[in-house]
Protein backbone atom coordinates (compact mmCIF):
# COMPACT_ATOMS: atom_id res chain seq x y z
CA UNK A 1 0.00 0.00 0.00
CA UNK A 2 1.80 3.57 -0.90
CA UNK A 3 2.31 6.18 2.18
CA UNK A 4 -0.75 8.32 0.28
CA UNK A 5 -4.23 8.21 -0.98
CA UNK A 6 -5.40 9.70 -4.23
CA UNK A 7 -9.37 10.25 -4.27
CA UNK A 8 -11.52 10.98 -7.41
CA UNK A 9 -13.95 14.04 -6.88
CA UNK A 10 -16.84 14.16 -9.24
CA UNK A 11 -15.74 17.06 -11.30
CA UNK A 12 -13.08 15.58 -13.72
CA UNK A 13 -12.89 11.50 -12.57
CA UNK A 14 -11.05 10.98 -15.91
CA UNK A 15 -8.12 13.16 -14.71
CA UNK A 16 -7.78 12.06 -11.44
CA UNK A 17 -7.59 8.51 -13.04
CA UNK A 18 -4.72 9.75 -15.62
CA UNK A 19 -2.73 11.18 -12.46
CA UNK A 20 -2.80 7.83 -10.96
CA UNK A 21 -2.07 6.18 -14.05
CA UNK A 22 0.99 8.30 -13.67
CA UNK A 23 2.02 7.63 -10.09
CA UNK A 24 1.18 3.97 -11.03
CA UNK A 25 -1.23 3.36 -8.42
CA UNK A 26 -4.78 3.09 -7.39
CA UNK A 27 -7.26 5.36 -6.75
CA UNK A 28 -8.59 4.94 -3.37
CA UNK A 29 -12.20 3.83 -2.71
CA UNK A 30 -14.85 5.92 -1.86
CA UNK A 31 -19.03 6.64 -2.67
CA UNK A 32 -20.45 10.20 -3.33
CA UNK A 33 -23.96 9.79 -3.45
CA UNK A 34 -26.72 12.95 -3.44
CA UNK A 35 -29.88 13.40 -1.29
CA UNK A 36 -33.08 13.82 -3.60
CA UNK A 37 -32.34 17.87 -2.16
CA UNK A 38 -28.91 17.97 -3.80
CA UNK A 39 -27.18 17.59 -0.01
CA UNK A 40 -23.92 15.45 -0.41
CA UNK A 41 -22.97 12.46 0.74
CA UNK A 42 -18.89 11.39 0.91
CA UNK A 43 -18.17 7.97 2.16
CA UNK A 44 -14.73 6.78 2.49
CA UNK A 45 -14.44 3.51 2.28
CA UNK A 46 -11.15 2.51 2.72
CA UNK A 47 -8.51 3.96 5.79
CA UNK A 48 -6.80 6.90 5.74
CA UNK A 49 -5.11 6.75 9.01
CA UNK A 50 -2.01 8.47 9.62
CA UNK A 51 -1.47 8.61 5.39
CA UNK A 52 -1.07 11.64 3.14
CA UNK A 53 -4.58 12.20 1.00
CA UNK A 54 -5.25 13.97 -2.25
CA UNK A 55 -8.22 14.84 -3.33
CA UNK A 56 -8.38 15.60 -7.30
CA UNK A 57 -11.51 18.56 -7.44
CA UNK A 58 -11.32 20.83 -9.68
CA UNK A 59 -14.13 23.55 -8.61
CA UNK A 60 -15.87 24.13 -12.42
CA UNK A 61 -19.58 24.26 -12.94
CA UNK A 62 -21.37 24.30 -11.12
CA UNK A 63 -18.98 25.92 -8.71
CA UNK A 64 -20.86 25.42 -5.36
CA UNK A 65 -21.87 22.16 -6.18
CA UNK A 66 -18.36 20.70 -6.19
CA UNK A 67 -16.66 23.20 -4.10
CA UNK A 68 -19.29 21.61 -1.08
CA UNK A 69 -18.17 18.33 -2.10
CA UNK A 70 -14.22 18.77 -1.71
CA UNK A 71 -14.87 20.50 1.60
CA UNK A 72 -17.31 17.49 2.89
CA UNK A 73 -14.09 15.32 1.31
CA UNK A 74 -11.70 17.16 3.17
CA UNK A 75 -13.90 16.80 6.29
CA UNK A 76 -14.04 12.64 6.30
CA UNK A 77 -10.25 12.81 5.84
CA UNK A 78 -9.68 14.72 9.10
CA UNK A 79 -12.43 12.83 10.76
CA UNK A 80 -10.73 9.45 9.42
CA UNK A 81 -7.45 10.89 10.99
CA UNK A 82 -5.47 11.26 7.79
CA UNK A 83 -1.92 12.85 8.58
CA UNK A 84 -2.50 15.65 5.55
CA UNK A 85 -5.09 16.40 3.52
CA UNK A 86 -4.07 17.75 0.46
CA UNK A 87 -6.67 19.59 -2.62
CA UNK A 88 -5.88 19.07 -5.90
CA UNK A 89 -7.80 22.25 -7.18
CA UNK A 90 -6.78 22.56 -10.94
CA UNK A 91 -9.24 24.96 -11.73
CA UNK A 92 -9.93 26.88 -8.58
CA UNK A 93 -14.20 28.88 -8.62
CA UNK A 94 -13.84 31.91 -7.02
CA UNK A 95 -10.48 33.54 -8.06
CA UNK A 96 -12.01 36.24 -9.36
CA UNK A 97 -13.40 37.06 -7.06
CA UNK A 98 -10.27 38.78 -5.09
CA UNK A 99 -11.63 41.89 -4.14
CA UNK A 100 -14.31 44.60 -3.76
CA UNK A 101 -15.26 46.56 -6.57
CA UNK A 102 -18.26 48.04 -4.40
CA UNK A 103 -18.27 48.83 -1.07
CA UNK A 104 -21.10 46.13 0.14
CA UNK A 105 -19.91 42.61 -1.76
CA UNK A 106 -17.99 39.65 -0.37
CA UNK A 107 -14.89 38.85 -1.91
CA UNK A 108 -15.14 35.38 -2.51
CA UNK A 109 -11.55 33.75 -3.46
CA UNK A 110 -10.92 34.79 0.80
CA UNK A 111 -14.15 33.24 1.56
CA UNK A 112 -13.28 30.15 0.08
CA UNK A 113 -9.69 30.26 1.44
CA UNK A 114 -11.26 30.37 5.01
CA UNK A 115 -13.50 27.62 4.45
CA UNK A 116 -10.82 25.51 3.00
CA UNK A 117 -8.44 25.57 6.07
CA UNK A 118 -11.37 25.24 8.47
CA UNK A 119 -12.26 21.66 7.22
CA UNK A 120 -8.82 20.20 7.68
CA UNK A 121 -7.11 21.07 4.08
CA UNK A 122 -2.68 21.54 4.92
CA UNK A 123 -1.91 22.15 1.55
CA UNK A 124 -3.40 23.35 -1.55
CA UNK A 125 -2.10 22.56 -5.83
CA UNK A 126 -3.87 24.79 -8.04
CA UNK A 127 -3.16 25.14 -11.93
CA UNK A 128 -2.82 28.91 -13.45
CA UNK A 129 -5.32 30.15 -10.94
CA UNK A 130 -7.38 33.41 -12.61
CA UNK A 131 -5.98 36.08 -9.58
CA UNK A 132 -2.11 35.20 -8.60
CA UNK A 133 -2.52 37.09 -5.77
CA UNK A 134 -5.52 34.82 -4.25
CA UNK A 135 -2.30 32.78 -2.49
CA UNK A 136 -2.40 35.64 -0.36
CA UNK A 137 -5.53 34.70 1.35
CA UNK A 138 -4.40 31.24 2.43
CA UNK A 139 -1.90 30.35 5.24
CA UNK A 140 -1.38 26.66 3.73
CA UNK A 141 1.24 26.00 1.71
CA UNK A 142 -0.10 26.68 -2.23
CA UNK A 143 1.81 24.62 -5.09
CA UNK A 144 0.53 27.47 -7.80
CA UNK A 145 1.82 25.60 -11.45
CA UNK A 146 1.52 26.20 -14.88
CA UNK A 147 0.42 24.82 -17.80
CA UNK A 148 2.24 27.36 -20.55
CA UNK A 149 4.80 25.21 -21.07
CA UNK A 150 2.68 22.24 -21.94
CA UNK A 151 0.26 24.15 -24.29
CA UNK A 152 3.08 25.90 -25.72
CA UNK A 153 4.53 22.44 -26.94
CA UNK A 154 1.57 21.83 -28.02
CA UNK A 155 1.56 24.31 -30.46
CA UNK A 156 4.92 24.98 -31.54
CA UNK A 157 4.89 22.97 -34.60
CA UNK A 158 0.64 24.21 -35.29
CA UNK A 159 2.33 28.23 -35.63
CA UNK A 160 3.63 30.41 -38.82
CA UNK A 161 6.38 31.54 -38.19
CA UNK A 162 5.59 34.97 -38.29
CA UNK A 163 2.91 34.59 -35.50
CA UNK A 164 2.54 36.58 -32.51
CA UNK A 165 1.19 36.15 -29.67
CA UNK A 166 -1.49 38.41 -28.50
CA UNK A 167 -2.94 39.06 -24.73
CA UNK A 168 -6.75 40.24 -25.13
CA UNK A 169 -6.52 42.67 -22.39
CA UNK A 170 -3.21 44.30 -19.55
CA UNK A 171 -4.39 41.45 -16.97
CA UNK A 172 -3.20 38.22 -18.81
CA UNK A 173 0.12 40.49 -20.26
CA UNK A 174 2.40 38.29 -17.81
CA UNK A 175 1.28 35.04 -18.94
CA UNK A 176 1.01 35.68 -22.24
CA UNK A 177 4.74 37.28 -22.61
CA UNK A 178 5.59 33.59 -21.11
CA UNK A 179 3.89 32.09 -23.83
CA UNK A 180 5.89 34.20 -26.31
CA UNK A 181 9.23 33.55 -24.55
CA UNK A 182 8.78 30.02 -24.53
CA UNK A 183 7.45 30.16 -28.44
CA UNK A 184 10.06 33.26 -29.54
CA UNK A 185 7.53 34.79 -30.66
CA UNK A 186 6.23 38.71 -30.34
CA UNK A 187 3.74 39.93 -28.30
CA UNK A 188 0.46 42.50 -28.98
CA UNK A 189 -1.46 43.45 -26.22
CA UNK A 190 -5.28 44.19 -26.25
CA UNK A 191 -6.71 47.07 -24.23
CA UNK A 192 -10.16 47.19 -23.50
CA UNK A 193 -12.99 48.69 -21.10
CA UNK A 194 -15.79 46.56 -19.50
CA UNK A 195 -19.09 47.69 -20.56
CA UNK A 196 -20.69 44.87 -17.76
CA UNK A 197 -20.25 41.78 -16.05
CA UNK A 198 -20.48 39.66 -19.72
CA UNK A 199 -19.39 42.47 -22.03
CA UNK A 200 -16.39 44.08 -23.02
CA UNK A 201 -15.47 46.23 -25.79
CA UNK A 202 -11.71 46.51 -27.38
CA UNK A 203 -10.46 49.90 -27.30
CA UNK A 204 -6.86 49.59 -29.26
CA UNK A 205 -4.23 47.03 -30.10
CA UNK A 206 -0.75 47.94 -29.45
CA UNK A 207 1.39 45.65 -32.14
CA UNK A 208 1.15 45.06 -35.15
CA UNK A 209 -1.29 42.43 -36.49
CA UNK A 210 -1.73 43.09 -40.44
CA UNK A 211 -1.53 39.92 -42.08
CA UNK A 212 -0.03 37.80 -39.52
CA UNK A 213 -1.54 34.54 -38.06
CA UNK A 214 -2.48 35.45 -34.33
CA UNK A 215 -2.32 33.23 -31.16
CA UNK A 216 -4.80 34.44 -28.93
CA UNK A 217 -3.97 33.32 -25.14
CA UNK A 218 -6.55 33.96 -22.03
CA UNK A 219 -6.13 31.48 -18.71
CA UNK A 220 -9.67 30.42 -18.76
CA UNK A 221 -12.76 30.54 -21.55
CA UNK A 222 -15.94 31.39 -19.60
CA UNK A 223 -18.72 32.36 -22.12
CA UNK A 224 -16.64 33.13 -24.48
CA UNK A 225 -17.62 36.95 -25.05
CA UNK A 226 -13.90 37.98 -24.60
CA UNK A 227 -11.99 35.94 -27.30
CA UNK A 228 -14.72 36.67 -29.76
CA UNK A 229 -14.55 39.97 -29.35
CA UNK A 230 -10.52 39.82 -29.53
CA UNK A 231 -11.07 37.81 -32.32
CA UNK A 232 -13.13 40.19 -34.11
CA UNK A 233 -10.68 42.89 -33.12
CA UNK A 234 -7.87 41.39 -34.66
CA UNK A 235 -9.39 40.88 -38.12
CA UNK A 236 -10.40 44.62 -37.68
CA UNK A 237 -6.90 45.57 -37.58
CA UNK A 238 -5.74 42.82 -40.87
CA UNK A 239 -5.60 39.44 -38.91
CA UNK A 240 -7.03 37.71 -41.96
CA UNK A 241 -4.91 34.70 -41.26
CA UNK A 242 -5.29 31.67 -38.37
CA UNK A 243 -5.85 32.83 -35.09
CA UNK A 244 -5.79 29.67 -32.59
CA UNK A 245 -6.95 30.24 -29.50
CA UNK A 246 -5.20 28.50 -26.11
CA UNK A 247 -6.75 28.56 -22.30
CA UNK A 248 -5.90 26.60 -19.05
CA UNK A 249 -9.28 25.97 -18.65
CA UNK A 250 -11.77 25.38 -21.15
CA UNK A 251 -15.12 25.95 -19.39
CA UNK A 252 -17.60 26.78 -22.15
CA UNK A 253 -20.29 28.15 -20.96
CA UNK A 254 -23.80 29.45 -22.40
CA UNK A 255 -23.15 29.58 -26.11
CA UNK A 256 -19.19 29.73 -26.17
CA UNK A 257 -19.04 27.43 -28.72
CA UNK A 258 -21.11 29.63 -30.96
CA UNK A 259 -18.98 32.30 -30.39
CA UNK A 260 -16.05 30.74 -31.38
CA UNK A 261 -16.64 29.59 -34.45
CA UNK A 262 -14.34 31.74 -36.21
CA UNK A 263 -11.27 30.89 -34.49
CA UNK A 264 -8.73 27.91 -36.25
CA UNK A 265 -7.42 25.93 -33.50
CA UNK A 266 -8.61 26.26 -29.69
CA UNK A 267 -5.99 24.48 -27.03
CA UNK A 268 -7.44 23.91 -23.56
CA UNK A 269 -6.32 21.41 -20.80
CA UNK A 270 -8.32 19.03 -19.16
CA UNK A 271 -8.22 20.65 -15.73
CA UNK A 272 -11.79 20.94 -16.67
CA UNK A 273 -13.56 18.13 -18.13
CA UNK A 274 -13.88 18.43 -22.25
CA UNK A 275 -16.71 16.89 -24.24
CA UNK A 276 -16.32 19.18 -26.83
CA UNK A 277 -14.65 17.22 -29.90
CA UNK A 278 -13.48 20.82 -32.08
CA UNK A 279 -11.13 21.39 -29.25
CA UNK A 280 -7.42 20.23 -28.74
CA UNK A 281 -7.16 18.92 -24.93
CA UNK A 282 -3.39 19.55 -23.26
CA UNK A 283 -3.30 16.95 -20.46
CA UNK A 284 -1.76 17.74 -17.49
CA UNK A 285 -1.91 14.68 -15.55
CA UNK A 286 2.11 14.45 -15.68
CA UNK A 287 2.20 17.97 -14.07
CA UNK A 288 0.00 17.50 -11.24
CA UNK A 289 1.57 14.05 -10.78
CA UNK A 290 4.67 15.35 -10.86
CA UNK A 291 3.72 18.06 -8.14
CA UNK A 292 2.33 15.01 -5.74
CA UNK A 293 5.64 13.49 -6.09
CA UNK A 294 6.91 16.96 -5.09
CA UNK A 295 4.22 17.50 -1.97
């Protein structure tokens, strides 16, 4: 029996399945069942006594639904008197949520932070989370990776060579100038102004886009309102080439795929769970394994 446990959540089963494929073990036994209310049940069914446990829950839609469930996981661990418990979070709800933009809201990513280290969670691994500075709110030890490098690979051989790489708006400037360092390719930044909570409008493009294929890089696709608009931004200013599109975490929500239609190539991981079959899916099993080795 290995010094660890490695549960399944509910959100992505097939990923905590390719981790332990990875580590070459089992996953450990357990039932999740649901009252006819939605209340959840979380069974272990195996010990966890003095061992190390990871729990593979990613927090995607619906957010609250499996965000309960890792916290009533975490809760039979410590009850079960596992030595650590230990989230696998590789898309973590809430990051956006890391501050106030009016005076009387909650702000949500330290809400959640609380609620994980009340239930018994040491340590947290989390895969380009939306808000860097959401570690901040924790006082656990956060493993915060990346998957540029992977989707990068990914698409090195996919790219003209005269590409560039383009950030649709100053907030995703870092990741997407790592993107471009690990591609050598040049970077065009996006600005834009939020008209509401699901619109945006782009205001100008700073780089030069005329008749270049365009790799358009954001860390998550929600609805999808933002790379369609960058998308229809770019062939505004000459993009009439590709543009591929490339996320962390493909969530497709609403009528995302609709919007996308005009885009080449979209690369997503499966730190979300992907039934869509137009997409190219960037596992990173080997990086989360990889980081269990680590914790």
């Amino acid at each position: 029996m290995p010094d660890f446990a490695l549960f399944a959540g509910s959100a992505n089963p097939q990923l905590a399945q390719a981790i332990a494929d990875r580590l070459g073990v089992q996953l450990a036994c357990c039932e999740v069942q649901r009252f006819p209310d939605g209340e959840v049940s979380v069974e272990l069914t195996e010990s966890v006594r003095r061992r190390d446990v990871f729990i593979v829950q990613p927090t995607s839609p619906p957010v609250d639904r499996h965000l309960v469930e890792l916290l009533a996981f975490a809760d039979a661990c410590r009850r079960a008197s596992a030595e650590r418990v230990i989230a696998v979070v590789p898309y973590f709800g809430y990051s956006r949520s890391d501050k106030r933009v009016r005076r009387r809201q909650p702000i949500g990513a330290a809400m959640v932070a609380s609620l994980f280290q009340a239930v018994g969670i040491a340590h947290l691994v989390v895969v380009d989370i939306h808000t860097p500075q959401t570690e901040g709110f924790f006082t656990i030890p956060v493993e915060s990776l990346t998957a540029i490098p992977l989707l990068a690979g990914a698409l090195r051989d996919r790219l003209p060579r005269d590409a560039v790489v383009v950030s649709p708006d100053a907030g995703r400037v870092a990741s997407t100038t790592a993107f471009a360092n690990e591609l050598e390719l040049p970077v065009v930044v996006l600005h834009k102004k939020r008209e509401s909570a699901r619109q945006t409008t782009v205001t100008h493009i700073v780089g030069d886009v005329e008749g270049r294929a365009c790799l358009l890089i954001d860390d998550m696709i929600s609805t999808g309102g933002t790379i369609a608009e960058s998308i229809a931004a770019l062939r505004e200013h000459g993009a009439n080439r590709e543009i591929f599109v490339a996320a962390t975490h493909g969530l497709f929500l609403e009528n995302a795929r609709e919007k996308l239609h005009d885009a080449t190539e979209i690369f997503v991981t499966d730190s979300v769970a992907q039934s869509w079959d137009r997409v190219n899916v960037v596992s990173i099993a080997g990086l989360l394994a990889d980081a269990i080795q680590r914790v």
